[in-house]
Structure formats: C-alpha cells, structure tokens
N, C-alpha and C. Protein backbone atom coordinates (compact mmCIF):
# COMPACT_ATOMS: atom_id res chain seq x y z
N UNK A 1 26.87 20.09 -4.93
CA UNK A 1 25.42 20.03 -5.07
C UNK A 1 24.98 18.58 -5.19
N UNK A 2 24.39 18.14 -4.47
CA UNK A 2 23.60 16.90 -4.24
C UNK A 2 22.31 17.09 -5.44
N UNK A 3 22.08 15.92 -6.18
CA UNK A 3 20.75 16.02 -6.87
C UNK A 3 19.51 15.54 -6.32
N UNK A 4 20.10 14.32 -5.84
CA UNK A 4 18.78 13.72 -4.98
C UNK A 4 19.05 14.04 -3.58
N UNK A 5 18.01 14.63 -2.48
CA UNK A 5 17.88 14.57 -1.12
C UNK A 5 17.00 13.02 -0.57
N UNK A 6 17.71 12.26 0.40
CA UNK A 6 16.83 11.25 0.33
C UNK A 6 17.01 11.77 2.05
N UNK A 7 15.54 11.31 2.45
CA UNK A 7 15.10 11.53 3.64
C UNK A 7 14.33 10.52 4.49
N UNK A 8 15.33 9.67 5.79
CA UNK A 8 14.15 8.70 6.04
C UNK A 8 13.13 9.25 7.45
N UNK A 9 12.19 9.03 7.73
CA UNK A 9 11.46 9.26 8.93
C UNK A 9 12.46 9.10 9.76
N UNK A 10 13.01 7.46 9.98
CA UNK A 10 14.12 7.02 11.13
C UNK A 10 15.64 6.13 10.65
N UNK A 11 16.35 6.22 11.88
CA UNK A 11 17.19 5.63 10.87
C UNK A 11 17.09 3.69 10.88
N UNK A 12 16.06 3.60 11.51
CA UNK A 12 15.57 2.16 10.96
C UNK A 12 14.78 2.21 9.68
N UNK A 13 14.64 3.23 8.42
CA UNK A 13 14.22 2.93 7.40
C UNK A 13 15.78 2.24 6.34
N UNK A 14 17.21 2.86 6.95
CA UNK A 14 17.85 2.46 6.16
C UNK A 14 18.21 1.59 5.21
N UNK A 15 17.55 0.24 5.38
CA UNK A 15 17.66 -0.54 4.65
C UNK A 15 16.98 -0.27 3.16
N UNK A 16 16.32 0.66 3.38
CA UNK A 16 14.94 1.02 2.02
C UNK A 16 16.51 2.35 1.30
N UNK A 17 17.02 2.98 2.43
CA UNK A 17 17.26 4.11 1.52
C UNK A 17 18.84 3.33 0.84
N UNK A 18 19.16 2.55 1.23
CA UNK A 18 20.32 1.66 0.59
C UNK A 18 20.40 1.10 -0.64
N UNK A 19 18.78 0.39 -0.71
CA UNK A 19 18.38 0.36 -2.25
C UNK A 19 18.37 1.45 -3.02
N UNK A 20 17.99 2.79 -3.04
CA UNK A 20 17.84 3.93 -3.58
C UNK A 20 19.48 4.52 -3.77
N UNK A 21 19.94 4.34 -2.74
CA UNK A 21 21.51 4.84 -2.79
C UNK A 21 22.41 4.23 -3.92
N UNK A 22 22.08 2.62 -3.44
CA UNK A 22 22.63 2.05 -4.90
C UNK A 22 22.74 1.81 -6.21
N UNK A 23 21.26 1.92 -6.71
CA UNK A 23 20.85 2.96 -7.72
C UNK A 23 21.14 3.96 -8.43
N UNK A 24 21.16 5.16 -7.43
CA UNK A 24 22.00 6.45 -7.55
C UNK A 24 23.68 6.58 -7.75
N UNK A 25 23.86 5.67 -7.29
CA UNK A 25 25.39 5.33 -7.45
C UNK A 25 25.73 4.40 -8.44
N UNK A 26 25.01 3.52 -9.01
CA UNK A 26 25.03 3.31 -10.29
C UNK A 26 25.27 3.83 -11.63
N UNK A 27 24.54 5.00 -11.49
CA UNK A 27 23.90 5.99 -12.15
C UNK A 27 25.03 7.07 -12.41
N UNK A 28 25.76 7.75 -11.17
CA UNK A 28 26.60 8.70 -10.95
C UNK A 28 25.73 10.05 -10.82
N UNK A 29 24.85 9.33 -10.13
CA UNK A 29 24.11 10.57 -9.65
C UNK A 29 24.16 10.84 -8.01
N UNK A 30 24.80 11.77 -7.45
CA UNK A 30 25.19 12.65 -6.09
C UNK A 30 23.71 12.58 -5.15
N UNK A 31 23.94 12.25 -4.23
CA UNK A 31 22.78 12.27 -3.24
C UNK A 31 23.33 12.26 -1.89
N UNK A 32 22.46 12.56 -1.07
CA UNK A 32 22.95 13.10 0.51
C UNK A 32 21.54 12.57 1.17
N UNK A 33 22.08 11.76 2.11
CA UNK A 33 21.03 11.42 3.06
C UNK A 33 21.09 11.78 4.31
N UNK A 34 19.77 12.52 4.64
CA UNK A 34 19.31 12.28 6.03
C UNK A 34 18.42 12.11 6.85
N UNK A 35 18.54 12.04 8.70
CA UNK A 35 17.35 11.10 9.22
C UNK A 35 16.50 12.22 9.50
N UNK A 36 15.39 12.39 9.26
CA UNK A 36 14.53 13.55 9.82
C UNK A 36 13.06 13.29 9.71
N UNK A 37 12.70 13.26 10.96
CA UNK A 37 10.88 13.23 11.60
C UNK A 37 10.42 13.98 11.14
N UNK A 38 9.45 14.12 10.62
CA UNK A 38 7.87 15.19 10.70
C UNK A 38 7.40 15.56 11.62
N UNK A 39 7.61 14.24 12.57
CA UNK A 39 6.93 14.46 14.00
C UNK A 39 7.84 15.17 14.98
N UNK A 40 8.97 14.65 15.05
CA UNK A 40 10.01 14.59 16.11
C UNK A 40 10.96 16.19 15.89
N UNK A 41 10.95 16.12 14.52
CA UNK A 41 11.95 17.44 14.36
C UNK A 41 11.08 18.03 13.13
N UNK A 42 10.24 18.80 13.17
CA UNK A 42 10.15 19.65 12.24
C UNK A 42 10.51 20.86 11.92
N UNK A 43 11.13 21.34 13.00
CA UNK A 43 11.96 22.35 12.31
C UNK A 43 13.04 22.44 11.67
N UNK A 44 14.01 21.56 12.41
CA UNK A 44 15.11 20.85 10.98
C UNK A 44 14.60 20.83 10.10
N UNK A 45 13.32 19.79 9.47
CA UNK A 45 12.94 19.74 8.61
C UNK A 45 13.05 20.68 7.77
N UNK A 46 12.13 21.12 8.39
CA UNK A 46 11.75 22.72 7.14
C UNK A 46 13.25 23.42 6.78
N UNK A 47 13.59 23.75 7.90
CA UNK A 47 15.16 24.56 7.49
C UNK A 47 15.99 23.38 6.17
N UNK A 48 15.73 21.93 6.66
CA UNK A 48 16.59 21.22 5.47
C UNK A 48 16.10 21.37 4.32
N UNK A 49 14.77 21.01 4.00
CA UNK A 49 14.42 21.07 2.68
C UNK A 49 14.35 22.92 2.39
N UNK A 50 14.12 23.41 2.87
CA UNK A 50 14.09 25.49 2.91
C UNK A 50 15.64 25.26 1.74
N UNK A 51 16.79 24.64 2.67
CA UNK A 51 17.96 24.96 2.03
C UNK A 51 18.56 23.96 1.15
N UNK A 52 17.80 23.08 0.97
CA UNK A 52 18.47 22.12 0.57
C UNK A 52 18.48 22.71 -1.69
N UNK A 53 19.68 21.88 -1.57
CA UNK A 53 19.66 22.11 -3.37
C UNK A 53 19.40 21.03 -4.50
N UNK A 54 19.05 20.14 -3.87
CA UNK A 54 18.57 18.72 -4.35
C UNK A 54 17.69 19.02 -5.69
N UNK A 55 17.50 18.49 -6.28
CA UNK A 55 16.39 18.40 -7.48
C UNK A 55 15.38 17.71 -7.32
N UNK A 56 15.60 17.02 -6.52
CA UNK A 56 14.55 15.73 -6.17
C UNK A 56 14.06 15.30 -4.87
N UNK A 57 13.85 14.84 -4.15
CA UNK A 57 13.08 14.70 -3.09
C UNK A 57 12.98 12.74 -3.20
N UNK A 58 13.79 12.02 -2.45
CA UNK A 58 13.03 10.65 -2.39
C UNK A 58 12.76 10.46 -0.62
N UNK A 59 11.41 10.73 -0.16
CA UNK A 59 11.01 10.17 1.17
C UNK A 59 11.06 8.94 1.65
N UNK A 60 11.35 8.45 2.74
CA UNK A 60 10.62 7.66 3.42
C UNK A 60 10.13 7.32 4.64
N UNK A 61 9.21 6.63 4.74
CA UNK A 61 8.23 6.82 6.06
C UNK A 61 7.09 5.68 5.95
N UNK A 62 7.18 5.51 7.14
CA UNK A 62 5.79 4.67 7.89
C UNK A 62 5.21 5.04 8.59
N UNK A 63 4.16 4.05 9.21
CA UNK A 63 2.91 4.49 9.86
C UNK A 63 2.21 5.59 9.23
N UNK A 64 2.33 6.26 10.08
CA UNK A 64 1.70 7.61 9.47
C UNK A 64 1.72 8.08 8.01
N UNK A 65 3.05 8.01 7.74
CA UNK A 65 3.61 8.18 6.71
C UNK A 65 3.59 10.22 6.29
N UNK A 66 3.69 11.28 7.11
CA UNK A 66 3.36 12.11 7.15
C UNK A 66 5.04 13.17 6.45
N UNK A 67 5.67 12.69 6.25
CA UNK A 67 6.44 12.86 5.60
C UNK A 67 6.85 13.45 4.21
N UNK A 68 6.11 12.37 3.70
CA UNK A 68 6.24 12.95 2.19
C UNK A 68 5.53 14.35 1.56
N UNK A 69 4.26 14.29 2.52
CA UNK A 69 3.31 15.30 2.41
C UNK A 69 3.86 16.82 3.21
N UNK A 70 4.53 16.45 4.09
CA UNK A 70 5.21 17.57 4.90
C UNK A 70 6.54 17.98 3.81
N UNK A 71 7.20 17.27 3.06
CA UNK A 71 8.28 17.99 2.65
C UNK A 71 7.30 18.76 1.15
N UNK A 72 6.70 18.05 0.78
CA UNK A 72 5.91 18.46 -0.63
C UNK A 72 5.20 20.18 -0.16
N UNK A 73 4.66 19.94 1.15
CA UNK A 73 3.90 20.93 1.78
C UNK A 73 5.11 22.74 1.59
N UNK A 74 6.85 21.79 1.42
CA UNK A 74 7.28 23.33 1.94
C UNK A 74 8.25 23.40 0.46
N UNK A 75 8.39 22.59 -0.29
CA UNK A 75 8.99 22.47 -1.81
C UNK A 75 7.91 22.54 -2.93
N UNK A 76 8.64 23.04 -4.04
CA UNK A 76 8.12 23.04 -5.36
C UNK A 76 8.61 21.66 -6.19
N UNK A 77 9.82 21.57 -5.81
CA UNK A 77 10.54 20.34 -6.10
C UNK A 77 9.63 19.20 -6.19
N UNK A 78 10.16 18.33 -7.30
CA UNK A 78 9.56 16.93 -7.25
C UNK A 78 9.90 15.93 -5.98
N UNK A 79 8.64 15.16 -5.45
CA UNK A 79 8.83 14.47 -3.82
C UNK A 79 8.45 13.43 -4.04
N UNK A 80 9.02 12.40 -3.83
CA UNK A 80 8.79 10.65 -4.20
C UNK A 80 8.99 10.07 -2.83
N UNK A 81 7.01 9.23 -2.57
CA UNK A 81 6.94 9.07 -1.44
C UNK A 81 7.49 7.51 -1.42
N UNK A 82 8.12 6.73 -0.70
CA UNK A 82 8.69 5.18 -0.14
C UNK A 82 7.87 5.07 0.93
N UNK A 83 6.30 3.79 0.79
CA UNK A 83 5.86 3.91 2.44
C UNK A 83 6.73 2.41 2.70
N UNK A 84 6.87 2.47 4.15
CA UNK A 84 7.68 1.44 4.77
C UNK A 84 6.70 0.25 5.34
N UNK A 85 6.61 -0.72 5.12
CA UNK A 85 5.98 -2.02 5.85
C UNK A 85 6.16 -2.13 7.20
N UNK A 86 6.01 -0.89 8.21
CA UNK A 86 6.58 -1.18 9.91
C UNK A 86 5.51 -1.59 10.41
N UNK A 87 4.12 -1.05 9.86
CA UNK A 87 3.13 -1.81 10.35
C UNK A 87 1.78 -2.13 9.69
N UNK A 88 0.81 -2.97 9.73
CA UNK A 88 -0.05 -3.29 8.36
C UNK A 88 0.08 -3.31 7.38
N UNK A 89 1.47 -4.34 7.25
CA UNK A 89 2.02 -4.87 6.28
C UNK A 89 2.52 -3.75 5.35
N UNK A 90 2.49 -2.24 5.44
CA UNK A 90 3.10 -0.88 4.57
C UNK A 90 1.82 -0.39 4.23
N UNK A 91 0.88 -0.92 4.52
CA UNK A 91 -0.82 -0.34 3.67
C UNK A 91 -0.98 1.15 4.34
N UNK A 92 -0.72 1.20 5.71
CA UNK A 92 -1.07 2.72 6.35
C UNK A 92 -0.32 3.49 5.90
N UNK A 93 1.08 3.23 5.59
CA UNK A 93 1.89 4.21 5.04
C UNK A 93 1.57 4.39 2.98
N UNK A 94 1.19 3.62 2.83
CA UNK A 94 1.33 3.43 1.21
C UNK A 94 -0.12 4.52 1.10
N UNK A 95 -1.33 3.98 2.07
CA UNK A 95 -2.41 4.80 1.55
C UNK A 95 -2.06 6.45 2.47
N UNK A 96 -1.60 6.62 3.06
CA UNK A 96 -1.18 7.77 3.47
C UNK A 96 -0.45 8.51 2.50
N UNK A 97 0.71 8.05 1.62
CA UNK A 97 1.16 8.80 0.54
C UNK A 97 0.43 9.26 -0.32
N UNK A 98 -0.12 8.25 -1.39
CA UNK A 98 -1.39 8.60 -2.23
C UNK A 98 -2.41 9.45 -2.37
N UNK A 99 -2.53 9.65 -0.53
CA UNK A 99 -4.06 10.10 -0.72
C UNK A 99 -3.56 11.89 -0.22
N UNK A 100 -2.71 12.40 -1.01
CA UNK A 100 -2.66 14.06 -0.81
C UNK A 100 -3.35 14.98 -1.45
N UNK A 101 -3.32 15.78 -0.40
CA UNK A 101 -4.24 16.86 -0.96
C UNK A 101 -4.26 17.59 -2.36
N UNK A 102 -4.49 17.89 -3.10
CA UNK A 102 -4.96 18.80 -4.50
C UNK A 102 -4.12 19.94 -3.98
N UNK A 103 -2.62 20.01 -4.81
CA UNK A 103 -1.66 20.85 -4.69
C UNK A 103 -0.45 20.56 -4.41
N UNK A 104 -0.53 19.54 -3.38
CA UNK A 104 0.25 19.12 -2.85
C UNK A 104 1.14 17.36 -3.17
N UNK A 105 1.18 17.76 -4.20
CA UNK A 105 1.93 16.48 -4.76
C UNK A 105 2.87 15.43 -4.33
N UNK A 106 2.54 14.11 -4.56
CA UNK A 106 3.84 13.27 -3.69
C UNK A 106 3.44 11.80 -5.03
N UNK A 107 4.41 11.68 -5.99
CA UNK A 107 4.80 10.15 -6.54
C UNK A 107 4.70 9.35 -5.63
N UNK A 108 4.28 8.33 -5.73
CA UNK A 108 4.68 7.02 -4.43
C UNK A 108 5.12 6.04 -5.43
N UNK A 109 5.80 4.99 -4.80
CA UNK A 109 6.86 3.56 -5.31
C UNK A 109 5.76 2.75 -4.46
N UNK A 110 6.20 1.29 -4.84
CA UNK A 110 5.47 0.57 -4.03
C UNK A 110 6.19 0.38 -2.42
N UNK A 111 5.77 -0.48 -1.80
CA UNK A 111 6.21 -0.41 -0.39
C UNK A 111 7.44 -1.14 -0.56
N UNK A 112 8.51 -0.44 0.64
CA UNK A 112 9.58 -0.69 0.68
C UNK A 112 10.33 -0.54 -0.31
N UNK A 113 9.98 0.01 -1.21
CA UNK A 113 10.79 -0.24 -3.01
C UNK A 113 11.15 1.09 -3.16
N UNK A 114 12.65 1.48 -2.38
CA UNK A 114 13.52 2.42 -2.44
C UNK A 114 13.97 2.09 -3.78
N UNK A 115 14.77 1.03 -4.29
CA UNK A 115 15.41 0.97 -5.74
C UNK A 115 14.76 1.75 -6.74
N UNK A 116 13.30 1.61 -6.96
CA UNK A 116 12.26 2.23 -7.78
C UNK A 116 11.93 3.68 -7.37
N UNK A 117 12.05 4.25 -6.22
CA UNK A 117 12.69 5.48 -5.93
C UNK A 117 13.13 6.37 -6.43
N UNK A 118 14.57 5.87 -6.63
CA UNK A 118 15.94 6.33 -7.20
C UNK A 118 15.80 6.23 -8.83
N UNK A 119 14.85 5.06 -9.21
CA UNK A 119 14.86 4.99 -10.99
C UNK A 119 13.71 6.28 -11.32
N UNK A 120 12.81 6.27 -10.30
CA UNK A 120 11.90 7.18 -10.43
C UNK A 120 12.38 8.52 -10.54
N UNK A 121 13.47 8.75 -9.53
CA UNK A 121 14.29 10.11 -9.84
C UNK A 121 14.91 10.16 -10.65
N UNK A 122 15.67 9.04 -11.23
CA UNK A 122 16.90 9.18 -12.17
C UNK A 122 15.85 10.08 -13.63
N UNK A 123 14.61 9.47 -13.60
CA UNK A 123 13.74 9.56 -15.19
C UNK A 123 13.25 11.08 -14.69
N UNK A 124 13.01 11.84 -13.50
CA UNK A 124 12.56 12.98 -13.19
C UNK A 124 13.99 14.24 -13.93
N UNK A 125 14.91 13.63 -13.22
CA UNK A 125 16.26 14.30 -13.58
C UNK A 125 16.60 14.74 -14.93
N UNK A 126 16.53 13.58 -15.78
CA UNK A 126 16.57 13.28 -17.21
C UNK A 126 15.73 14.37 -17.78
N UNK A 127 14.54 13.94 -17.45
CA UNK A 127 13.16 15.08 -18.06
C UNK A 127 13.62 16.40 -18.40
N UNK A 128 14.08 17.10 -16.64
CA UNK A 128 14.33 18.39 -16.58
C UNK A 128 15.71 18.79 -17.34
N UNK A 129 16.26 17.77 -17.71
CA UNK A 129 17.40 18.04 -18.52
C UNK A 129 17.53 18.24 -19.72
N UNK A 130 16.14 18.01 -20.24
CA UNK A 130 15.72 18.24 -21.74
C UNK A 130 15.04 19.39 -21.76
N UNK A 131 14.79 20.47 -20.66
CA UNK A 131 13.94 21.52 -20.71
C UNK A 131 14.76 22.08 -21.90
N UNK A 132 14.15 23.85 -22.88
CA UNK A 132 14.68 24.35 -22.99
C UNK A 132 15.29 25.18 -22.83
C-alpha cells in the first residue's frame, strides 16, 4: 500500500515530483508515482485514482492546471495541488488550482514547490492517524 499517490500532468513535471519524493523518503513514507493527463488520458485517470489506495493525493500540473480538480472531482481523499511554472511564470496554473469549485477541494503549495507537497502530506497523514 502506497500512502501518497503523486501524479504529474507530464513526465516533464519530474523535477517538481523529485522534490516531493525526497521528502517522502525522508520520512519513510511509501509513495508511487505516475504520469497521467486530464486531457490526454482520462480514463486511466479515473480507473487510477477509482483504484488507487493512497491516502493522499499530491498533483501536478500546468497551464491549465486541470488536474488537481479532476482527481478531487472523482476522490474523497485529500488532493494537494503543485502548479508548475511552464508558462506565465506558474500564475495560470497556481490560479487554476485555487480557484475550485464549492465541494470540490484541492490544497495548493506554492509554484513548483513539490518539497512542500510532500510536508503538506506528511502533516495530512499524521492528522488521520490521531483519529479515534
């Protein structure tokens, strides 16, 4: 069982999910990454997060940034959006996370700041570990 699912749009976000990985591996916390579109493959999508057993959710994505909102859209799970700087400096992707709909929940990190990600999950993890 993987705790964190980290998910990039492409696999040119890797450098973002490396910070997050290392983190997690700091930590000794289990995570599984993979590359998956909103745009390009959404039906993977859905089937991954449908099955996935993760606890956590760390996205990432640019431009559009439609991602974070698409996995939040099909989980209950906590979803932590990463927008990527690919273009307007990360602003289209950063205000694209933020601005979700009422229900549909997504944390955002600042741009490019996978490390903060992964701390963001590590403190989500923790939480639920104190349930009773």
């Amino acid at each position: 069982m993987h705790k964190v699912a980290i998910i990039m749009g492409s696999k040119n976000d890797e450098r973002i999910a490396k910070k997050a990985i290392e983190v997690l591996d700091d930590a000794g916390v289990s995570w599984e990454l993979r590359v998956l579109s909103a745009h390009r493959q959404p039906e993977e999508l859905r089937e991954y997060v449908k099955n996935s057993d993760a606890d956590v959710f760390i996205t990432i994505a640019g431009l559009s940034a439609a991602l974070p909102g698409v996995v939040a859209s099909l989980t209950e799970k906590p979803v932590i959006g990463v927008p990527v700087s690919a273009k307007l400096g990360g602003l289209d992707a950063l205000l694209s996370i933020v601005q979700m709909p009422s229900g549909v929940p997504v944390a955002c990190v600042g741009i490019d700041n996978g490390a903060n990600a992964a701390h963001l999950a590590l403190r989500v993890l923790r939480a639920g570990s104190r349930r009773p």
